[in-house]
Protein backbone atom coordinates (compact mmCIF):
# COMPACT_ATOMS: atom_id res chain seq x y z
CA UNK A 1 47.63 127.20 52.63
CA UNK A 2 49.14 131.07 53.27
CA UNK A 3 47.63 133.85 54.52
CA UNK A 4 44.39 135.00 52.63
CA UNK A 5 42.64 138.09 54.11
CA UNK A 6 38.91 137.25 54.87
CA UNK A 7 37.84 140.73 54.33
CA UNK A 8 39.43 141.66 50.90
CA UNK A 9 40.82 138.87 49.51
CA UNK A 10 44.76 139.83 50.06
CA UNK A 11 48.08 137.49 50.41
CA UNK A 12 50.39 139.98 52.00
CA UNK A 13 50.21 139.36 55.72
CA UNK A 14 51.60 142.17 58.11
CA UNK A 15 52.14 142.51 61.68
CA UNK A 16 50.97 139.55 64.34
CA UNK A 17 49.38 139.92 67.48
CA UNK A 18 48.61 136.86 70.51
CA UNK A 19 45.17 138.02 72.34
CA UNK A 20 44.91 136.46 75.73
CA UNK A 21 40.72 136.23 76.97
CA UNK A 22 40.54 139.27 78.97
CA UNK A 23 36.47 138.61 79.54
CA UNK A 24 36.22 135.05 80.37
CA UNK A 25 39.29 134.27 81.59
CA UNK A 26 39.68 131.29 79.22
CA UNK A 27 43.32 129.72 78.65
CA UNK A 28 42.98 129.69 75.08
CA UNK A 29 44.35 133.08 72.94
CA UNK A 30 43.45 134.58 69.72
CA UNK A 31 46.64 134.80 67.31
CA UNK A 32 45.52 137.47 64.91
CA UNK A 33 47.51 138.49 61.67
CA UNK A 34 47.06 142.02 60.32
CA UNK A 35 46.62 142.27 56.46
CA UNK A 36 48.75 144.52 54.81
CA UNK A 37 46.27 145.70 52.49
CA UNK A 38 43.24 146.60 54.19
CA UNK A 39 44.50 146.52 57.95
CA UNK A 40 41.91 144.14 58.44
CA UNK A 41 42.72 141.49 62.02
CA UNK A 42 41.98 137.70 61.60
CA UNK A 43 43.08 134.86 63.01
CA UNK A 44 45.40 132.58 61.36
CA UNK A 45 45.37 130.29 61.27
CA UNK A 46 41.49 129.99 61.37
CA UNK A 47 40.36 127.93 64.61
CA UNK A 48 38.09 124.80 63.36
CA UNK A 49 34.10 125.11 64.24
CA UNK A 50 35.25 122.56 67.43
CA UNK A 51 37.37 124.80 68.86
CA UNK A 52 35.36 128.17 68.44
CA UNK A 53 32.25 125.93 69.94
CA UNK A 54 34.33 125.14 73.31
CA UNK A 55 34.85 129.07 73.74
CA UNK A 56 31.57 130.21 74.76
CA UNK A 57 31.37 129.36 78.59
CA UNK A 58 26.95 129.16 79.38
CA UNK A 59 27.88 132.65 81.52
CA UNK A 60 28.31 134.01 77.83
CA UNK A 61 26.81 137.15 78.15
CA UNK A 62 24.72 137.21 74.89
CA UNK A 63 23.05 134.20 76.33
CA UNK A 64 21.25 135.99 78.70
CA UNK A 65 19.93 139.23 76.96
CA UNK A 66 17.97 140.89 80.21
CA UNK A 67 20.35 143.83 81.26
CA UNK A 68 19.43 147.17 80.75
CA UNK A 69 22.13 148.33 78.67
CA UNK A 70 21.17 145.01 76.15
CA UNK A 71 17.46 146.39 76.30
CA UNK A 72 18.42 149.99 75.81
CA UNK A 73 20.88 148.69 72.56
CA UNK A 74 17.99 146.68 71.60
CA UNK A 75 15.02 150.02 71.32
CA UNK A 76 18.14 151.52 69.14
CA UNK A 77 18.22 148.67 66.85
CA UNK A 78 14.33 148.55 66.59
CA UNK A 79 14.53 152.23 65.63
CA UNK A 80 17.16 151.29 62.77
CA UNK A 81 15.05 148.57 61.65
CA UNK A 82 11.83 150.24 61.45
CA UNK A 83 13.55 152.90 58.97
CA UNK A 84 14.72 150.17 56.77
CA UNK A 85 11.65 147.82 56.10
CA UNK A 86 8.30 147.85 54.54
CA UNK A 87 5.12 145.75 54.67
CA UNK A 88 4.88 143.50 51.99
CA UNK A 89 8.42 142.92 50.43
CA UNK A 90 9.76 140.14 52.16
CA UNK A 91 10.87 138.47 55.75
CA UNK A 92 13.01 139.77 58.12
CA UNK A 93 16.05 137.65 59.27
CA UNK A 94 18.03 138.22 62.55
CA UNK A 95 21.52 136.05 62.27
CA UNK A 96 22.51 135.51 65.04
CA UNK A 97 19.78 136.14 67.43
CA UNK A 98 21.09 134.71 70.61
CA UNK A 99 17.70 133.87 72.45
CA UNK A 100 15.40 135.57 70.60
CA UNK A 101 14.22 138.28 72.96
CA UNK A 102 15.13 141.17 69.92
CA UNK A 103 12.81 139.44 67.63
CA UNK A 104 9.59 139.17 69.57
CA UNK A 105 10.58 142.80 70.71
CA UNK A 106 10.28 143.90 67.01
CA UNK A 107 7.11 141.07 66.20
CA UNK A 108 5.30 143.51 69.02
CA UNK A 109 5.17 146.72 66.40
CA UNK A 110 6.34 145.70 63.20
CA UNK A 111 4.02 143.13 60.98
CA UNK A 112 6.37 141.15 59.46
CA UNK A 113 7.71 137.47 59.51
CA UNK A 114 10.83 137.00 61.52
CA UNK A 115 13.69 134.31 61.30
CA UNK A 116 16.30 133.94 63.61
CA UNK A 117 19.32 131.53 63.26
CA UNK A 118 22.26 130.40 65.61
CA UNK A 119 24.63 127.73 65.09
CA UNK A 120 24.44 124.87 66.69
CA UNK A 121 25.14 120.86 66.44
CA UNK A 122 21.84 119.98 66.65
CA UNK A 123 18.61 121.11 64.56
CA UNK A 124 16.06 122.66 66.82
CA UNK A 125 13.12 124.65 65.45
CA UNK A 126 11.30 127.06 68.05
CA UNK A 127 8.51 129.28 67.14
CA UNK A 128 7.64 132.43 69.00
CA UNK A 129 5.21 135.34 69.04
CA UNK A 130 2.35 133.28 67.88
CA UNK A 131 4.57 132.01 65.35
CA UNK A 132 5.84 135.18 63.63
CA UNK A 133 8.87 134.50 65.21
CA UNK A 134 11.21 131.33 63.54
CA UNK A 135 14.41 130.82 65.73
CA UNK A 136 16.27 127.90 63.79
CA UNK A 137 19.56 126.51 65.97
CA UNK A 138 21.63 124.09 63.54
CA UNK A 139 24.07 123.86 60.41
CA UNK A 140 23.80 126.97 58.06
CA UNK A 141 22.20 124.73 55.24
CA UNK A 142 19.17 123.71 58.16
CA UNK A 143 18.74 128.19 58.10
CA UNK A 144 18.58 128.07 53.88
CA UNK A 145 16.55 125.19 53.74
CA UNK A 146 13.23 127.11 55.59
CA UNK A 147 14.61 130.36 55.01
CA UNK A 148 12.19 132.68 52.32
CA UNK A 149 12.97 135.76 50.59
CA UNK A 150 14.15 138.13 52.56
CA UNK A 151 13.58 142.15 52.60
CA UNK A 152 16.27 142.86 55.65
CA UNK A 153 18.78 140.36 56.87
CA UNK A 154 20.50 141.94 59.90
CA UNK A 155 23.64 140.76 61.98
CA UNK A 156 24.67 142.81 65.61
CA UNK A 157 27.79 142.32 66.18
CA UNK A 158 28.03 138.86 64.33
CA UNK A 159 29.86 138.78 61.40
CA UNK A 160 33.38 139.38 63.42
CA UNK A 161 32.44 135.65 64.59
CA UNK A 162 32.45 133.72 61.49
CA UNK A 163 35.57 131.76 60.59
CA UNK A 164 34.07 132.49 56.57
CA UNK A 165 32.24 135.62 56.20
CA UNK A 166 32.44 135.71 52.46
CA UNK A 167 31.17 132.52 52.18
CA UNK A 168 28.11 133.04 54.87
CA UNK A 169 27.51 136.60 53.38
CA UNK A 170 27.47 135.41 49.72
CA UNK A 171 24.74 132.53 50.73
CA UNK A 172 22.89 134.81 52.60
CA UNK A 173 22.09 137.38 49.74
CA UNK A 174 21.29 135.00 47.71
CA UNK A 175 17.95 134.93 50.10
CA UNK A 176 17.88 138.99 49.66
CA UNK A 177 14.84 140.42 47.44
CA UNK A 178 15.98 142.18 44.86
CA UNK A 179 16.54 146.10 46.72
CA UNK A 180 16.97 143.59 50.08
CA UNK A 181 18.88 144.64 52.68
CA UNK A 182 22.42 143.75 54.64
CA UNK A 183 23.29 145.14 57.43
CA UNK A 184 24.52 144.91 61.21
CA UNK A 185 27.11 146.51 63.75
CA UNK A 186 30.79 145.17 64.64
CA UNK A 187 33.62 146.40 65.72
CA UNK A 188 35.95 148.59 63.90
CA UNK A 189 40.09 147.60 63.70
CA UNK A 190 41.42 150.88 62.30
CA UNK A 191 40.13 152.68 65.46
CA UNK A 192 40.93 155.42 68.32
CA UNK A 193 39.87 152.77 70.75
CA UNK A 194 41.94 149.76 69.65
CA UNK A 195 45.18 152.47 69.62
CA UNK A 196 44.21 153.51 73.12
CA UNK A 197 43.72 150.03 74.72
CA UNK A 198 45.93 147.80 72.59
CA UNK A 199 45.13 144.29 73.44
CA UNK A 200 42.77 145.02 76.10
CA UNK A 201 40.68 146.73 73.36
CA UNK A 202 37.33 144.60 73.43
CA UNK A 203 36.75 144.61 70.19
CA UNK A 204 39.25 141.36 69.73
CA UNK A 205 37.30 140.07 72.47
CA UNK A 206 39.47 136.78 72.16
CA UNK A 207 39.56 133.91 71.48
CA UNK A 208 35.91 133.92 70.01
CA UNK A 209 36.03 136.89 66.94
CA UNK A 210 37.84 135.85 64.19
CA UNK A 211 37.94 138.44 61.84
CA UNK A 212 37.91 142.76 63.01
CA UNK A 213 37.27 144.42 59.93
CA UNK A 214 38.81 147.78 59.47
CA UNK A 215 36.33 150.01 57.72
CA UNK A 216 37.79 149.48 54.66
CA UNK A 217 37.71 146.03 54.65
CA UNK A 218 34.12 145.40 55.72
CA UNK A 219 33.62 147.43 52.58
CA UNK A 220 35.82 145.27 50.36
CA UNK A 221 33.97 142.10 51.61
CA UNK A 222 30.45 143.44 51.32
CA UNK A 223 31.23 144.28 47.77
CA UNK A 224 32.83 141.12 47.08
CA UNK A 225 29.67 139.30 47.68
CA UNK A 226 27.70 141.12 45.01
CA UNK A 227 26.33 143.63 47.18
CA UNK A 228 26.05 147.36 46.50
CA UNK A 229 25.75 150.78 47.94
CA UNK A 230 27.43 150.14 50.78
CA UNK A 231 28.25 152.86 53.65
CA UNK A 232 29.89 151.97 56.89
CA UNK A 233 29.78 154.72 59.80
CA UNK A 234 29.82 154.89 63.65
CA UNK A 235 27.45 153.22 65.94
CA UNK A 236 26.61 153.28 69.37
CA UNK A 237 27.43 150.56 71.83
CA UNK A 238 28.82 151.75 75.34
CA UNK A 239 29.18 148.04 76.55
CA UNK A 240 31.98 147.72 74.38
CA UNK A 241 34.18 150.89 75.67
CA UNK A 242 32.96 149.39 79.08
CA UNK A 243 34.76 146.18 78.62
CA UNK A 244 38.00 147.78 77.52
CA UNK A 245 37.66 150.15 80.16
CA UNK A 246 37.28 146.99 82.88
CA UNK A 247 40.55 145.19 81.47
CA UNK A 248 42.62 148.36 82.39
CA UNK A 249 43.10 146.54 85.81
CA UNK A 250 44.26 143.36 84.20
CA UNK A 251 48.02 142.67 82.23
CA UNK A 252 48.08 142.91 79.06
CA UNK A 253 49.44 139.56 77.91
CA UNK A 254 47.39 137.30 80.70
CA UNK A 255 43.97 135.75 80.35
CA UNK A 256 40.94 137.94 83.04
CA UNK A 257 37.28 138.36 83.67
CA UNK A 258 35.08 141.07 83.27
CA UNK A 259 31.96 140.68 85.46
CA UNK A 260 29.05 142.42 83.59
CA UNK A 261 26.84 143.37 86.62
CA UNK A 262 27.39 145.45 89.50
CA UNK A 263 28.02 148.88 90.57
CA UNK A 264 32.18 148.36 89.09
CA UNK A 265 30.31 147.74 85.90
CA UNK A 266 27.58 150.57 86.13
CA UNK A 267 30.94 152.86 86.65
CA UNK A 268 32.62 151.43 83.65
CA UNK A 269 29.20 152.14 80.99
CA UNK A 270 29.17 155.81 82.54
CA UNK A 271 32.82 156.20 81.77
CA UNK A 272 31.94 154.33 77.96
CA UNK A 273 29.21 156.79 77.80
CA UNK A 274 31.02 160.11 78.37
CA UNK A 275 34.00 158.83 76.37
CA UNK A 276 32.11 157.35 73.22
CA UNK A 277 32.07 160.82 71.43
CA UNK A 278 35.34 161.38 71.29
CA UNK A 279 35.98 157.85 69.34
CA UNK A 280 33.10 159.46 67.27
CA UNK A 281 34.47 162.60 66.43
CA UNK A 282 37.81 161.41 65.53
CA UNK A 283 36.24 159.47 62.74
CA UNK A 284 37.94 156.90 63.98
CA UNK A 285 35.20 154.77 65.74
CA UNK A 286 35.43 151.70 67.67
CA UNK A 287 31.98 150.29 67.11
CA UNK A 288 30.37 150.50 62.86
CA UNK A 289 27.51 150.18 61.84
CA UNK A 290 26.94 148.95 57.85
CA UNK A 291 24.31 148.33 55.84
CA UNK A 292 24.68 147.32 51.59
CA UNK A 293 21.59 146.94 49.03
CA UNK A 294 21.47 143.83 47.30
């Protein structure tokens, strides 16, 4: 089968790009094609479910969800979520909720039910927070199964990991109350950042994303699964400048790690920090968040 953009649908592939692991130092690359269309980066071809499994190493960092800067990204979330539910129309799910520590965050002060899902090969069913918290770990159709109507389904920095986001978004909003909410935060391919850092950018953060949506794109694919109202704009996430920034020591073209703790890492989030505005005010941004209306 040809090239088929995941984000809007398109057959005219352009420019190519191999991504070596600059974070995790794993031999494996991402081999990304641009699409023509929509500028949209996926990789093609598409890595099976086996191999995308093998290339999260247990030092993954969304595994462990302690650090500060996760905890201050977290209270900013919370804040985005509070503005976009209400009491009675529905549950909330997280996709993608690594270990759950978001979701009992938000159980604390908000009164709704909470689902969170990650893939895995086995079903496992864990209940937190006195049981307003659902984590589900297994197959999508284990999540659609238990899964009830839904006022807010949100996914940080999760869709740019699925090998078929129009298929997982179009099954998802199927769950969404009528007026229901998408929306999450990934990273952005048409941005100042990715021209700055080319393939140390951490927004490919290969081999494991699969699909960087430009803006235009993530629009395109949101409205291809029947949603509406969508609006895509700049979000906040240091971490991500701070990986970029990290790989500036490392060649372009060979595999690297990034350690995520230290005072070399501290340095590289004050640098993100100070230099995150300017991606901002460029309107160029290296980190979106969306949000679409069912």
């Amino acid at each position: 089968m040809g090239f088929v953009c995941p984000a809007c649908g398109g057959a005219e592939q352009g420019r190519t790009y191999t991504v070596p692991d600059h974070e995790y130092g794993l031999p494996r690359a991402g081999r990304y094609s641009q699409c023509a269309g929509c500028e949209t980066l996926s990789q093609y071809p598409m890595p099976s479910f086996e191999e995308l499994a093998a290339c999260y190493p247990d030092t993954y960092h969304s595994f462990h969800n302690r650090t500060l800067s996760v905890r201050a990204r977290n209270a900013i979330r919370l804040k985005r979520l509070r503005s976009m539910v209400s009491a009675d129309d529905g549950a909330v799910l997280d996709y993608g909720c690594g270990d759950g520590s978001f979701l009992v965050e938000a159980a604390n002060s908000l009164p709704q039910q909470f689902f969170g899902y990650e893939i895995a090969s086995q079903y496992e069913e864990r209940r937190m927070a006195g049981g307003r918290v659902v984590i589900i770990r297994g197959v999508p159709q284990d999540l659609l199964r238990l899964l009830p109507p839904c006022q807010l389904i949100t996914m940080n920095h999760v869709i740019e990991h699925l090998p078929s986001p129009i298929e997982t978004i179009t099954h998802l909003v199927q769950r969404l109350t009528p007026g229901g909410r998408l929306e999450g935060q990934t990273p952005a391919a048409d941005s100042l950042e990715r021209d700055l850092f080319g393939k140390r950018w951490s927004g490919f953060h290969a081999p494991r994303h699969t699909v960087v949506f430009s803006r235009l794109g993530l629009t395109r694919l949101l409205e291809r699964a029947g949603l509406s109202d969508v609006a895509v704009a700049g979000g906040f996430n240091p971490a991500g400048i701070a990986v970029s920034v990290a790989t500036l020591r490392q060649k372009a073209d060979a595999p690297g790690l990034v350690r995520r703790s230290g005072i070399p890492w501290l340095f590289c989030l004050a640098i993100a920090t100070g230099v995150y505005p300017i991606g901002l005010r460029s309107g160029r941004p290296g980190i979106v968040n969306f949000s679409a209306r069912n």
